[in-house]
Protein backbone atom coordinates (compact mmCIF):
# COMPACT_ATOMS: atom_id res chain seq x y z
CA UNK A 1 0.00 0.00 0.00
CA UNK A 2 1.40 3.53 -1.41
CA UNK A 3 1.82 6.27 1.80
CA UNK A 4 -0.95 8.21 0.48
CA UNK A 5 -3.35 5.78 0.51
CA UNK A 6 -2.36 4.84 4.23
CA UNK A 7 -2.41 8.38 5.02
CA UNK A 8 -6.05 8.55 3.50
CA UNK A 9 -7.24 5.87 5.29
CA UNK A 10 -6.04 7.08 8.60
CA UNK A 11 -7.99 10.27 7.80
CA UNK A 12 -11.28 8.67 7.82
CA UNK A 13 -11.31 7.42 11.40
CA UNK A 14 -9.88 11.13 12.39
CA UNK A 15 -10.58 13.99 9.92
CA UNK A 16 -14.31 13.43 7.91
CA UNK A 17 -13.21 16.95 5.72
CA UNK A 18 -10.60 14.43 4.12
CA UNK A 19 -13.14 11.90 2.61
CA UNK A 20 -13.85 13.73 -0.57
CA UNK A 21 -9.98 13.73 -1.72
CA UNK A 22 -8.41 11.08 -3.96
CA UNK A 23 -9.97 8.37 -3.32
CA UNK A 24 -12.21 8.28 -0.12
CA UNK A 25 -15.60 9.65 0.19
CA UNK A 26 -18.12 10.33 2.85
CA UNK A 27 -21.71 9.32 3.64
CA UNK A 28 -22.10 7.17 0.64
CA UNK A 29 -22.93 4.37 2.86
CA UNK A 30 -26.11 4.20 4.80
CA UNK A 31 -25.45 4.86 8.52
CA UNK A 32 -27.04 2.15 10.94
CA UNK A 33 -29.82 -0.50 9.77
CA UNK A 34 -32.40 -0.39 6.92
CA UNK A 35 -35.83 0.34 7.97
CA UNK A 36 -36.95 -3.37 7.21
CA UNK A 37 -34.89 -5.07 10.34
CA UNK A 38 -35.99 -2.70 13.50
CA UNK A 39 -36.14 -2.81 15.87
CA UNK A 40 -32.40 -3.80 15.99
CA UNK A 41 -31.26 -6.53 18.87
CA UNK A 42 -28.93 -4.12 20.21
CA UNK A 43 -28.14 -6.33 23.39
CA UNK A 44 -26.51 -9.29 20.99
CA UNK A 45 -24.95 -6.85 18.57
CA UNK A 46 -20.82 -7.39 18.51
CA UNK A 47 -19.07 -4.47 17.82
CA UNK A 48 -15.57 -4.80 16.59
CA UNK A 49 -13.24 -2.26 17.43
CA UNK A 50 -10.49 -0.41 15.30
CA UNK A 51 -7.88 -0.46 17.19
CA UNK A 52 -5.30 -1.64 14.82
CA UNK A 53 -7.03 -1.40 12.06
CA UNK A 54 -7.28 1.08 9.38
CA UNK A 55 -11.41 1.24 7.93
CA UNK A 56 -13.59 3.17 6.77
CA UNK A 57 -14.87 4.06 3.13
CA UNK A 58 -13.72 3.40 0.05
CA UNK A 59 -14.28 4.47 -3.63
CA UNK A 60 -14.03 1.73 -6.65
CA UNK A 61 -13.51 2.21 -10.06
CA UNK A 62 -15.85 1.00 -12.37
CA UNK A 63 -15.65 1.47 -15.70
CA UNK A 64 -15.99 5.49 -15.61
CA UNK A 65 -17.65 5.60 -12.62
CA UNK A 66 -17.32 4.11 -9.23
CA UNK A 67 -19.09 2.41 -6.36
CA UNK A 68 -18.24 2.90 -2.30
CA UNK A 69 -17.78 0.41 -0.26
CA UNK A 70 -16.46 -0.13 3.45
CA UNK A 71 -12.88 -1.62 3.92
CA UNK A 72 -10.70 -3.14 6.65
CA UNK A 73 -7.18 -3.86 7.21
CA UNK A 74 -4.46 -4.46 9.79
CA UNK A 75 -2.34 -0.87 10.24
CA UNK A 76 0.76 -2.42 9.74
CA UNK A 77 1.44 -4.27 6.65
CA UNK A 78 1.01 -4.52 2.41
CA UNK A 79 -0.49 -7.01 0.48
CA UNK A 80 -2.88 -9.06 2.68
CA UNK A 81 -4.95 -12.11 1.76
CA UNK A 82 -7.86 -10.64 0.72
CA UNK A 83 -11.72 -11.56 1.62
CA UNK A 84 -14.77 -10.53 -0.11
CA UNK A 85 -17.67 -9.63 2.02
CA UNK A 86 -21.02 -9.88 0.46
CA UNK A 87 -23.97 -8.25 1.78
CA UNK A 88 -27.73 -9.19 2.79
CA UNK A 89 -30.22 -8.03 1.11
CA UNK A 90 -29.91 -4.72 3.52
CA UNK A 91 -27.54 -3.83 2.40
CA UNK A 92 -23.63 -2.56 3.47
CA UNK A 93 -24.82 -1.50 6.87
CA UNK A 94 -23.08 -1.98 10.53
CA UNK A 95 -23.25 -5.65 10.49
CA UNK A 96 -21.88 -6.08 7.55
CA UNK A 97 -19.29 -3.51 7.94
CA UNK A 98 -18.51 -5.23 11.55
CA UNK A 99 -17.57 -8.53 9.48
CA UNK A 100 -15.31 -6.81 7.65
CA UNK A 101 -13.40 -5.45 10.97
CA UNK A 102 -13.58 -8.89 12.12
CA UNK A 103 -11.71 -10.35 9.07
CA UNK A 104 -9.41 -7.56 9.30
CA UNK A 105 -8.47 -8.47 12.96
CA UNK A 106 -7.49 -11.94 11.54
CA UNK A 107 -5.11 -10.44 8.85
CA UNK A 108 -7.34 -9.93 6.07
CA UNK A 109 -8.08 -7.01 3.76
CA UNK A 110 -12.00 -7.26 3.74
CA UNK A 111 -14.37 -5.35 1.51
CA UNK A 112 -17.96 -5.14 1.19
CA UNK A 113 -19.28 -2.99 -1.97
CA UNK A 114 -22.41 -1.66 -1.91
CA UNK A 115 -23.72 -4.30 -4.91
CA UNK A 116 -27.40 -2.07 -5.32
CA UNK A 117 -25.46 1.44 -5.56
CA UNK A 118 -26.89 1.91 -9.38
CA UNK A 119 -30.05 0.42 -8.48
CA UNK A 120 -30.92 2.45 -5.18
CA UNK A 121 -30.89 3.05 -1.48
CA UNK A 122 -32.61 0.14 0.47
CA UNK A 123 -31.72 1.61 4.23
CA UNK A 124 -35.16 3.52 4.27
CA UNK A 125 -37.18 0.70 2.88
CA UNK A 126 -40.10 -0.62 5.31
CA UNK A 127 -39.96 -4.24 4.38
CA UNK A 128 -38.73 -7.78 2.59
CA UNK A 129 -41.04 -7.25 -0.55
CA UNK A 130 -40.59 -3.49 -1.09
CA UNK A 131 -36.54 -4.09 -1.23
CA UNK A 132 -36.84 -6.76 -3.42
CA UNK A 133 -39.51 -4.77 -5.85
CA UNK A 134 -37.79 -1.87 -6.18
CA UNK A 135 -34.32 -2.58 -5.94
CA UNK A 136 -33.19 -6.34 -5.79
CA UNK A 137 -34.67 -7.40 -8.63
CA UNK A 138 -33.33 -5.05 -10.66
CA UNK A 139 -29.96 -6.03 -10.32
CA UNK A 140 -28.39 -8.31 -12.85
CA UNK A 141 -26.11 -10.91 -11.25
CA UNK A 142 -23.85 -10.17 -14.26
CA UNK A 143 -23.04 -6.82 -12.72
CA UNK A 144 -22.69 -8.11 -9.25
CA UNK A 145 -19.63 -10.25 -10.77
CA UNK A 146 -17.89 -7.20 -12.93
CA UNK A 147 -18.54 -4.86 -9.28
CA UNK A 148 -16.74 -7.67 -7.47
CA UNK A 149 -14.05 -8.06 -9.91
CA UNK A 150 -13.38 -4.18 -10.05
CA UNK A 151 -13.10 -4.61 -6.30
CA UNK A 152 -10.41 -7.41 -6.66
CA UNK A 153 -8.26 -5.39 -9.46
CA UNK A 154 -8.82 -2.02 -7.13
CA UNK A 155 -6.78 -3.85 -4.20
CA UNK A 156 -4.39 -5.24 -6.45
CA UNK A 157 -3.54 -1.91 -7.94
CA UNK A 158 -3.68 -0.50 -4.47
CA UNK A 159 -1.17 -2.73 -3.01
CA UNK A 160 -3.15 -4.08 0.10
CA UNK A 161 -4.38 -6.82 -1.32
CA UNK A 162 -3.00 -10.05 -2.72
CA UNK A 163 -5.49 -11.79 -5.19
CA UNK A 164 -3.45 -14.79 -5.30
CA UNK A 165 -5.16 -15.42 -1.69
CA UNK A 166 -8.41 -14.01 -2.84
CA UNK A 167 -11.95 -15.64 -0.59
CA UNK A 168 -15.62 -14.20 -1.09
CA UNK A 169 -18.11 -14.99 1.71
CA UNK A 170 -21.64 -13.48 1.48
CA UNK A 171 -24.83 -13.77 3.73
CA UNK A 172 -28.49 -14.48 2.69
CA UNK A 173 -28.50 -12.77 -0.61
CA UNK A 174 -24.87 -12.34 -0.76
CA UNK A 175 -24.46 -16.37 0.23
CA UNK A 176 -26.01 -16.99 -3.03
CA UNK A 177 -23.34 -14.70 -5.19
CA UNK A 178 -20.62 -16.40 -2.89
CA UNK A 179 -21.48 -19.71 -4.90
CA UNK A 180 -21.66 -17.55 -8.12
CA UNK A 181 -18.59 -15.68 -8.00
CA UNK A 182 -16.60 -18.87 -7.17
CA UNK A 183 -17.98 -19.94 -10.48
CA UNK A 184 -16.97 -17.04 -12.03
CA UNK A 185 -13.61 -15.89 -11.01
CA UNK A 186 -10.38 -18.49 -11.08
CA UNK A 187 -8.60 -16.36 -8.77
CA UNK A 188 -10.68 -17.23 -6.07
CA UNK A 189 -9.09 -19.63 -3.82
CA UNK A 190 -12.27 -20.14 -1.86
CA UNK A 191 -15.39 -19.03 -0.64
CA UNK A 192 -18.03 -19.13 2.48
CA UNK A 193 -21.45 -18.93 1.67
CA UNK A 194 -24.18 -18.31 4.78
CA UNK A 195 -27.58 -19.51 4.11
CA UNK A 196 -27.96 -18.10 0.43
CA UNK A 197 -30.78 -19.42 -2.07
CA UNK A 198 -29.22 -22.34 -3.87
CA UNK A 199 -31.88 -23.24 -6.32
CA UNK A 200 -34.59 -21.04 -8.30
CA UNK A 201 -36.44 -19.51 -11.53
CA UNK A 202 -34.42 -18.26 -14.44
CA UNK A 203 -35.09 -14.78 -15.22
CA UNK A 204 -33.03 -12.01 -16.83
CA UNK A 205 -31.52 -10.69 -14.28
CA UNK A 206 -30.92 -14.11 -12.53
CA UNK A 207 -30.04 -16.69 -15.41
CA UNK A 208 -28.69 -19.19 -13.52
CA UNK A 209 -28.53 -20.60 -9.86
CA UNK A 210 -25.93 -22.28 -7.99
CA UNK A 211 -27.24 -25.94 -8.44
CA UNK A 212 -26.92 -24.45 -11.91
CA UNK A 213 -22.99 -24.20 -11.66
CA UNK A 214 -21.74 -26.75 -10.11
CA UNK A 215 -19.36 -27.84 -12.75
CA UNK A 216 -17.94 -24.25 -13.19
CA UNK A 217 -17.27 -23.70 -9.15
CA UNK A 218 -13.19 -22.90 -9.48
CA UNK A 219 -12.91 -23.23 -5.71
CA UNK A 220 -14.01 -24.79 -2.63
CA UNK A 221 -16.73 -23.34 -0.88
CA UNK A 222 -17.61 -23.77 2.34
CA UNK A 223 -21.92 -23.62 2.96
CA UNK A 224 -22.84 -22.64 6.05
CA UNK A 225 -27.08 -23.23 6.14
CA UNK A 226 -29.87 -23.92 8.92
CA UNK A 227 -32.31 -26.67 9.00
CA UNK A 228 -34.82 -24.91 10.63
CA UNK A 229 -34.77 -22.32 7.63
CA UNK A 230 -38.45 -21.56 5.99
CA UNK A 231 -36.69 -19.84 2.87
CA UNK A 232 -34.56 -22.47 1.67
CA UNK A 233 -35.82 -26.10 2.32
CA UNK A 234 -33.61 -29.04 3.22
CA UNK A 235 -34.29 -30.96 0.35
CA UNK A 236 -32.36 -28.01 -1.66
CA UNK A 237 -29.46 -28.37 0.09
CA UNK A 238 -29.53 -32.00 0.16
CA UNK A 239 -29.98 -31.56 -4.09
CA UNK A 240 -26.86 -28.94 -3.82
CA UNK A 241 -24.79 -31.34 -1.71
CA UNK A 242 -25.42 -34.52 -4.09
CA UNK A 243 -24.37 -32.03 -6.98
CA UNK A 244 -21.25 -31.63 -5.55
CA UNK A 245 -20.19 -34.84 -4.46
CA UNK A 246 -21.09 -35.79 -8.01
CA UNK A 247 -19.10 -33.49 -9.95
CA UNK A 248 -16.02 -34.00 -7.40
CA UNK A 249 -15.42 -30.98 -5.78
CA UNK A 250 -14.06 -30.27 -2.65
CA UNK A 251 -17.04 -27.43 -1.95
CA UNK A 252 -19.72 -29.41 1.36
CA UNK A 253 -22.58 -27.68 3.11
CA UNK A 254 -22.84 -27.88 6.96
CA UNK A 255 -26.46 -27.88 8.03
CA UNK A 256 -27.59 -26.64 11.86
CA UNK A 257 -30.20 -28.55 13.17
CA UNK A 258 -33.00 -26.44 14.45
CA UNK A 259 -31.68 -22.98 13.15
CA UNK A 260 -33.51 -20.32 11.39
CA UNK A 261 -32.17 -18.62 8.33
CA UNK A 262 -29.94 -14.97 9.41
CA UNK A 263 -28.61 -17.32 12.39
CA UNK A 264 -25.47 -15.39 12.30
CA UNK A 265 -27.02 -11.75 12.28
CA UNK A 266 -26.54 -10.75 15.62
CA UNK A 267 -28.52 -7.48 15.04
CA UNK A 268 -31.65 -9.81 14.30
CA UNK A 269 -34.08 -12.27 16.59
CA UNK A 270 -32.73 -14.97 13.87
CA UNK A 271 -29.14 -14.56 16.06
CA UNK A 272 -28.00 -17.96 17.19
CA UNK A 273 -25.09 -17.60 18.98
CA UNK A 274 -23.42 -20.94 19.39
CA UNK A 275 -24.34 -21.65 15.88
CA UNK A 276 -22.79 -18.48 14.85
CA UNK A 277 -19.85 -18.93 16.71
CA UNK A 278 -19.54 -22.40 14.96
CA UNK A 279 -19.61 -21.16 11.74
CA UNK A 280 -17.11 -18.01 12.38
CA UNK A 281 -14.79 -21.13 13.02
CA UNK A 282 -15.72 -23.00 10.49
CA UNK A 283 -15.42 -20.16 7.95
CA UNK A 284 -11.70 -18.96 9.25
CA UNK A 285 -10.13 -22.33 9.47
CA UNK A 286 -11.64 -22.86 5.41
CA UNK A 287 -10.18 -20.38 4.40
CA UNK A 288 -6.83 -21.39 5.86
CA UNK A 289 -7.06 -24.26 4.79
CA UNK A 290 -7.68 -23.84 1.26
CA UNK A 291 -4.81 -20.89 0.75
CA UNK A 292 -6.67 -17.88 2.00
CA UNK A 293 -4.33 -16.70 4.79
């Protein structure tokens, strides 16, 4: 990473008057929750720190314009293994942004771009159906790969990040384009997908589905799912695990008895903590394992 970028990305934990030069902007980001998940559990909410850390947010290129997103990275240091971080359906709000200090705390670069930033603002939507109306729908998963791979070439250019140890994980909506972008991207080394939709409709903005790409998954990704969860029924991930094992790869789904989908948003009633806990483990040891460290 160049001095001025370090310099920049001091600035946004100390000096908001900063944001708007070179590279780093301000308020692009919604602040707090979307209107669809409050009240918010405060009482089970982890906060991660920055102490260590530089984070805060980002601006990246995109063909001629640009997207923000929030990053996180160890102070010290260049050219860290580098970790994906794909949001819910809400969004890149505190949650999200909190799992990217997490990741960071473990030696990662972590980055979570706001995927709907063309499409709209979801933070002061009132509910599931209205986000998905208006905004989810809209967006084309083929964008959601080019955003992600501008991401990955903007750390590489940047110097903090090494895409030769390049992971994605996602939750919910983003657990879904976990599976995808391991399909889509050989430089990823592996991925960690939280209770995302593994089978559906075709449409245009949704051509295909994970079960869909099996045989084009590049790495081995780790599913994290509940059995308890109303949204995506057992038998799916049973179908998605048989896939798998067919075609040979080294990707598996672990399935929580009992446990409702959003089991690791600890902003939400869904929060499960031992099963979250589990997972965390799970997820940081896979990526370890499979060259993402």
């Amino acid at each position: 990473m160049n001095k001025m970028m370090r310099e920049d990305l001091l600035a946004l934990v100390t000096n908001k008057e900063t944001w708007t030069r070179r590279e780093f902007v301000a308020g692009s980001l919604a602040a707090g929750f979307a209107l669809a998940v409050q009240p918010v559990c405060a009482q089970t909410m982890i906060t991660t720190d920055t102490a260590g850390l530089n984070a805060g947010e980002v601006s990246i290129p995109v063909g001629g314009s640009s997207i923000p997103a929030y990053a996180a990275m160890p102070a010290q240091g260049k050219m860290f293994p580098m970790i994906l971080v794909v949001q819910e359906i809400f969004g890149v709000h505190e949650h999200i942004k909190d799992v990217c200090r997490r990741f960071a705390k473990l030696g990662y670069l972590a980055v979570a771009p706001e995927l709907y930033h063309r499409q709209g603002d979801v933070s002061q939507l009132k509910d599931n159906k209205e986000i998905f109306a208006k905004v989810v729908s809209k967006v084309p998963d083929a964008q959601v790969m080019s955003d992600l791979d501008a991401v990955v070439a903007w750390a590489e250019k940047s110097g903090s990040g090494d895409a030769k140890r390049l992971g994605v994980t996602g939750f919910c909506w983003g657990g879904r384009i976990t599976w995808l972008y391991a399909a889509h991207n050989q430089k990823v080394k592996a991925g960690v997908a939280w209770y995302g939709r593994l089978v559906g409709d075709a449409s245009e903005m949704t051509p295909l589905h994970p079960v869909d790409l099996v045989a084009q998954i590049n790495a081995p990704v780790l599913g994290l799912y509940g059995g308890a969860d109303a949204g995506i029924p057992n038998d799916t991930v049973e179908r998605m695990n048989a896939a798998l094992k067919s075609a040979g790869k080294l990707s598996m789904i672990h399935l929580y008895p009992d446990t409702p989908h959003a089991f690791h948003a600890d902003y939400r009633p869904s929060f499960r903590k031992e099963q979250a806990a589990d997972g965390w483990k799970r997820a940081a040891e896979w990526f370890k394992k499979h060259g993402v460290a």
